[in-house]
C-alpha atoms as a PDB file:
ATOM      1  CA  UNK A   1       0.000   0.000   0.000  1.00  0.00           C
ATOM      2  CA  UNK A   2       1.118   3.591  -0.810  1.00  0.00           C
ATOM      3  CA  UNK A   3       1.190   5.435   2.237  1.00  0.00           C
ATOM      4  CA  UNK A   4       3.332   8.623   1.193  1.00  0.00           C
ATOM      5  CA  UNK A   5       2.223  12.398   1.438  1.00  0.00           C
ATOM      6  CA  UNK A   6       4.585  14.962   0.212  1.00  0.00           C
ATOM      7  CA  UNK A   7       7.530  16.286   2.702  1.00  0.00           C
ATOM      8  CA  UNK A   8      10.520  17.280   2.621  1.00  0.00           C
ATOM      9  CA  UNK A   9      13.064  15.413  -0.008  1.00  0.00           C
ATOM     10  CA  UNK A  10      15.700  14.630   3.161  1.00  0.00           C
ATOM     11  CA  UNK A  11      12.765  13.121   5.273  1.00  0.00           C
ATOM     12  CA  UNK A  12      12.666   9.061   5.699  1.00  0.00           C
ATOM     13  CA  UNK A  13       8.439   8.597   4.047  1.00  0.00           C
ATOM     14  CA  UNK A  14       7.211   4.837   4.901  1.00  0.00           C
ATOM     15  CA  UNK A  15       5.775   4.884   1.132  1.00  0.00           C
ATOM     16  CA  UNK A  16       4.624   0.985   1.808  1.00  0.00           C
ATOM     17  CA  UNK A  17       4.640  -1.793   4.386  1.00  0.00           C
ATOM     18  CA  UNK A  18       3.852  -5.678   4.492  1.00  0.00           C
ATOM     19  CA  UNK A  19       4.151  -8.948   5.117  1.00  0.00           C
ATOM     20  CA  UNK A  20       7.331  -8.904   5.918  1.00  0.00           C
ATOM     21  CA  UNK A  21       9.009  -5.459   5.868  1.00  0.00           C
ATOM     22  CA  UNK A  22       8.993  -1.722   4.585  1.00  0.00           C
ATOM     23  CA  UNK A  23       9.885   0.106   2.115  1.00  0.00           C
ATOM     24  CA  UNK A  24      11.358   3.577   3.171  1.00  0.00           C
ATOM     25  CA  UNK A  25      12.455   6.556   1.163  1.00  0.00           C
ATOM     26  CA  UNK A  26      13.074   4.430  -1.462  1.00  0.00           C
ATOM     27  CA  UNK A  27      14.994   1.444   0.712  1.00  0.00           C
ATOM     28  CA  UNK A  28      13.665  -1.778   1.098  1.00  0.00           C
ATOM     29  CA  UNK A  29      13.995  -3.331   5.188  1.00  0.00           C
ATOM     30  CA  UNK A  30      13.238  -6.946   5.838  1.00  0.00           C
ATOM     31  CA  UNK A  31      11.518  -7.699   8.872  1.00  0.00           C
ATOM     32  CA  UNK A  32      11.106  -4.859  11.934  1.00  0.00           C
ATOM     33  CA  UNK A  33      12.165  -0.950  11.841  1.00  0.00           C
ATOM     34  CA  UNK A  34      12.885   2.188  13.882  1.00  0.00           C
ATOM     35  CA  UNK A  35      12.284   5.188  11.413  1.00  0.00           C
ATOM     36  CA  UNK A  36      12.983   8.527  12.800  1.00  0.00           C
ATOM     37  CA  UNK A  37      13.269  11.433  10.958  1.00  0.00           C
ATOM     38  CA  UNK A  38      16.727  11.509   9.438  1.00  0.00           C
ATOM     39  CA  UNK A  39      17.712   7.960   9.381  1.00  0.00           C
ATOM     40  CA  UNK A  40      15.926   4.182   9.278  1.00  0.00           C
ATOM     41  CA  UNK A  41      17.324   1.107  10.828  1.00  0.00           C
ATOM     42  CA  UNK A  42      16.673  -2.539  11.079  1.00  0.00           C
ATOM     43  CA  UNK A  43      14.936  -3.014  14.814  1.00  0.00           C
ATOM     44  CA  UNK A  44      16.426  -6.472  15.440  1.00  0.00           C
ATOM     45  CA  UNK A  45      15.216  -6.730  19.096  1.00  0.00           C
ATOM     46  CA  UNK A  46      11.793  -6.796  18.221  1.00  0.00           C
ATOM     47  CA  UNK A  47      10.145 -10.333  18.041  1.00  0.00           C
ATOM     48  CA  UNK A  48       6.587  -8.996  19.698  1.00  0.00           C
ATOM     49  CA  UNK A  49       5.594  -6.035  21.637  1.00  0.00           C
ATOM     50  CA  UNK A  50       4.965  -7.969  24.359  1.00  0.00           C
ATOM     51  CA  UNK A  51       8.898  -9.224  24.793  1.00  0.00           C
ATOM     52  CA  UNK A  52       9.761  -5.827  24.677  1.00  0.00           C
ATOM     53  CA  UNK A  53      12.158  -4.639  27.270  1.00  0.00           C
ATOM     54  CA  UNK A  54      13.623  -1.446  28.045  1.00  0.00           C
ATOM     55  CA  UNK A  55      16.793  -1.716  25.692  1.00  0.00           C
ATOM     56  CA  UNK A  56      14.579  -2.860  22.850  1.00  0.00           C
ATOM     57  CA  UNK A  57      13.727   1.052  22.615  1.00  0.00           C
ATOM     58  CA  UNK A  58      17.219   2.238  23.889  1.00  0.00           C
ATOM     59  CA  UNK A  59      17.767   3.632  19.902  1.00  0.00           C
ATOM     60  CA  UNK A  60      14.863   5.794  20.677  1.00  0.00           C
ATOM     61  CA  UNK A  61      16.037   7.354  23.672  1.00  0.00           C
ATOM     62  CA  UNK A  62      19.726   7.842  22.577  1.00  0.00           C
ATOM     63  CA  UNK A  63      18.514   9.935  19.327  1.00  0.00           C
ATOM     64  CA  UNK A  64      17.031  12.462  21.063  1.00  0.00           C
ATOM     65  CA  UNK A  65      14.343  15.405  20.106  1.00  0.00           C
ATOM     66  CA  UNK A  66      11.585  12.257  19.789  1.00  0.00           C
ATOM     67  CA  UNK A  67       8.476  13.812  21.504  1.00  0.00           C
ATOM     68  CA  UNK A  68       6.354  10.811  19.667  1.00  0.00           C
ATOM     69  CA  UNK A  69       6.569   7.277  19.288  1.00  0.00           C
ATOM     70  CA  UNK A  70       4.045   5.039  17.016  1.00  0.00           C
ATOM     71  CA  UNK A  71       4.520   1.799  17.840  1.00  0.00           C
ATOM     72  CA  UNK A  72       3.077  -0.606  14.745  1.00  0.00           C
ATOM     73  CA  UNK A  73       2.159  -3.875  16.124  1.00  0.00           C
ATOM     74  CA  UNK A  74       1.657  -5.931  13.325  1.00  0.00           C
ATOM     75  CA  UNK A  75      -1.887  -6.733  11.764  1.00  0.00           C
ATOM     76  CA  UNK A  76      -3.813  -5.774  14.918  1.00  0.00           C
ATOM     77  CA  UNK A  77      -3.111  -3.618  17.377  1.00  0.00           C
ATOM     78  CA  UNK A  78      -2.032  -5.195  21.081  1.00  0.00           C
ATOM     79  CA  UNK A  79      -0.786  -4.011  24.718  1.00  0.00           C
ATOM     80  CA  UNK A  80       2.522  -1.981  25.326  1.00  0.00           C
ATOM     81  CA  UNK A  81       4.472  -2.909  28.212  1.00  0.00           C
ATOM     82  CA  UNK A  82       3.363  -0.630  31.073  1.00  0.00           C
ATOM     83  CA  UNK A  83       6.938  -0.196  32.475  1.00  0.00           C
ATOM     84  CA  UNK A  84       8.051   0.484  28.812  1.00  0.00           C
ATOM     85  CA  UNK A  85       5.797   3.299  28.546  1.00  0.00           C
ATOM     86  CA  UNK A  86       6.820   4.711  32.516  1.00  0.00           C
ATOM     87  CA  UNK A  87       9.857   4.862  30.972  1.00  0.00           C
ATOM     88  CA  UNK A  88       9.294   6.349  27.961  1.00  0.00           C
ATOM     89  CA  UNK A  89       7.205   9.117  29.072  1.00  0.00           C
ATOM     90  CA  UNK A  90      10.267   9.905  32.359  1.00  0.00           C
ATOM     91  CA  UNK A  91      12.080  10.641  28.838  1.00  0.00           C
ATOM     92  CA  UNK A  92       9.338  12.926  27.607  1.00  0.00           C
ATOM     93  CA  UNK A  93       8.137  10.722  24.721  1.00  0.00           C
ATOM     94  CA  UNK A  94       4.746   9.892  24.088  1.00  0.00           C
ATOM     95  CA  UNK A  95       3.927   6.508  22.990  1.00  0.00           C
ATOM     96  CA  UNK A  96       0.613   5.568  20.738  1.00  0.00           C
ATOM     97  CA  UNK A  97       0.073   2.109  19.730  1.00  0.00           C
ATOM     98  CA  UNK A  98      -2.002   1.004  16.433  1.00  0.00           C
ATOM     99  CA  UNK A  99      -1.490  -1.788  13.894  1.00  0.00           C
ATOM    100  CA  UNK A 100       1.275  -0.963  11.601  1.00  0.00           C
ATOM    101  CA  UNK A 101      -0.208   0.087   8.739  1.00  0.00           C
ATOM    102  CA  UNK A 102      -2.036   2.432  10.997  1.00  0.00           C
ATOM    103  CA  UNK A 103       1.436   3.736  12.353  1.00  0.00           C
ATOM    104  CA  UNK A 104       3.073   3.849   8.837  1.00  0.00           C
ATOM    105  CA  UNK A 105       0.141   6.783   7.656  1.00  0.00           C
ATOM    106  CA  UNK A 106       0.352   8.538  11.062  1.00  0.00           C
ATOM    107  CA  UNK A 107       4.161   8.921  11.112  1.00  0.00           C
ATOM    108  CA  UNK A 108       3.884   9.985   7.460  1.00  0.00           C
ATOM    109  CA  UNK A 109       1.054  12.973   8.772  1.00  0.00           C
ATOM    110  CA  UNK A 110       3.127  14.016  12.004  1.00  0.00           C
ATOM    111  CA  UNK A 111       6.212  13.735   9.423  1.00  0.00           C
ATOM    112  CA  UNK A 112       4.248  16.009   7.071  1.00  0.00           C
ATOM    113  CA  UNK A 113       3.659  18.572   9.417  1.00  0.00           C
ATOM    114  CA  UNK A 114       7.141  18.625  11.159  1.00  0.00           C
ATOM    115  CA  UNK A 115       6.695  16.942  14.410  1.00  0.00           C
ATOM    116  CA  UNK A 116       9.255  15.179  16.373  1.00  0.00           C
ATOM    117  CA  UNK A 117       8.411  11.650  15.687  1.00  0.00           C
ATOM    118  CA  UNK A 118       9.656   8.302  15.574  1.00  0.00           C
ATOM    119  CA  UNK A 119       8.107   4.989  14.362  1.00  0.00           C
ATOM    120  CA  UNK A 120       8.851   1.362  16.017  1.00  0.00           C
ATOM    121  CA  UNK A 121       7.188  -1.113  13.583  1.00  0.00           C
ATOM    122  CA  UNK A 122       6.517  -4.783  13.371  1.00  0.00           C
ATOM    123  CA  UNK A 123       6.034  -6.215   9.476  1.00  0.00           C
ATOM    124  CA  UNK A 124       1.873  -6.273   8.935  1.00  0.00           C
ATOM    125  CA  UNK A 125       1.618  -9.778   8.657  1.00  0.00           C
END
């Protein structure tokens, strides 16, 4: 699915998402990401957002300037750990979780209207 609005040409647009990874400015990632911004990365700690633990989101933290993370949880949307979140917010960052395709059009929005955000996304399917 095309997901992309129009930003700015340095920005990293989700333009589609799947089964089994993203594609990303152009970039194709296998499996899970982190997208902020300026840069996209493989997330290889993420199996499930329910074995996430606090360094699974220590990329996040150390970029700085996040004030939002989407968390895409796959096809359907499902619980993020309560501590994970404590911790999160001590930082100052907002989490919102949604099924990934979900995430993928909201980060492309807040991207579109120059927010500080970061997605953390599980393949769709």
């Amino acid at each position: 699915m095309d997901v992309a609005p129009l930003v700015a040409a340095d920005r990293q647009v989700i333009e589609s998402y799947g089964r089994s990874g993203f594609r990303v400015s152009g970039v194709a990632y296998e499996g899970a990401v982190l997208v902020f911004p300026d840069a996209t990365e493989p997330w290889a700690s993420a199996a499930s957002i329910a074995a996430l633990a606090a360094d699974s989101l220590a990329r996040v933290l150390a970029h700085g300037g996040i004030e939002i993370l989407l968390v895409g949880c796959g096809p359907r949307m499902t619980p993020f750990p309560g501590a994970l979140r404590a911790a999160l917010r001590a930082a100052g960052i907002v989490v919102d979780t949604m099924d990934t395709g979900a995430a993928c059009r909201t980060y492309n929005v807040l991207l579109a209207e120059d927010r500080r955000v970061a997605a953390a996304l599980l393949p769709a399917g």
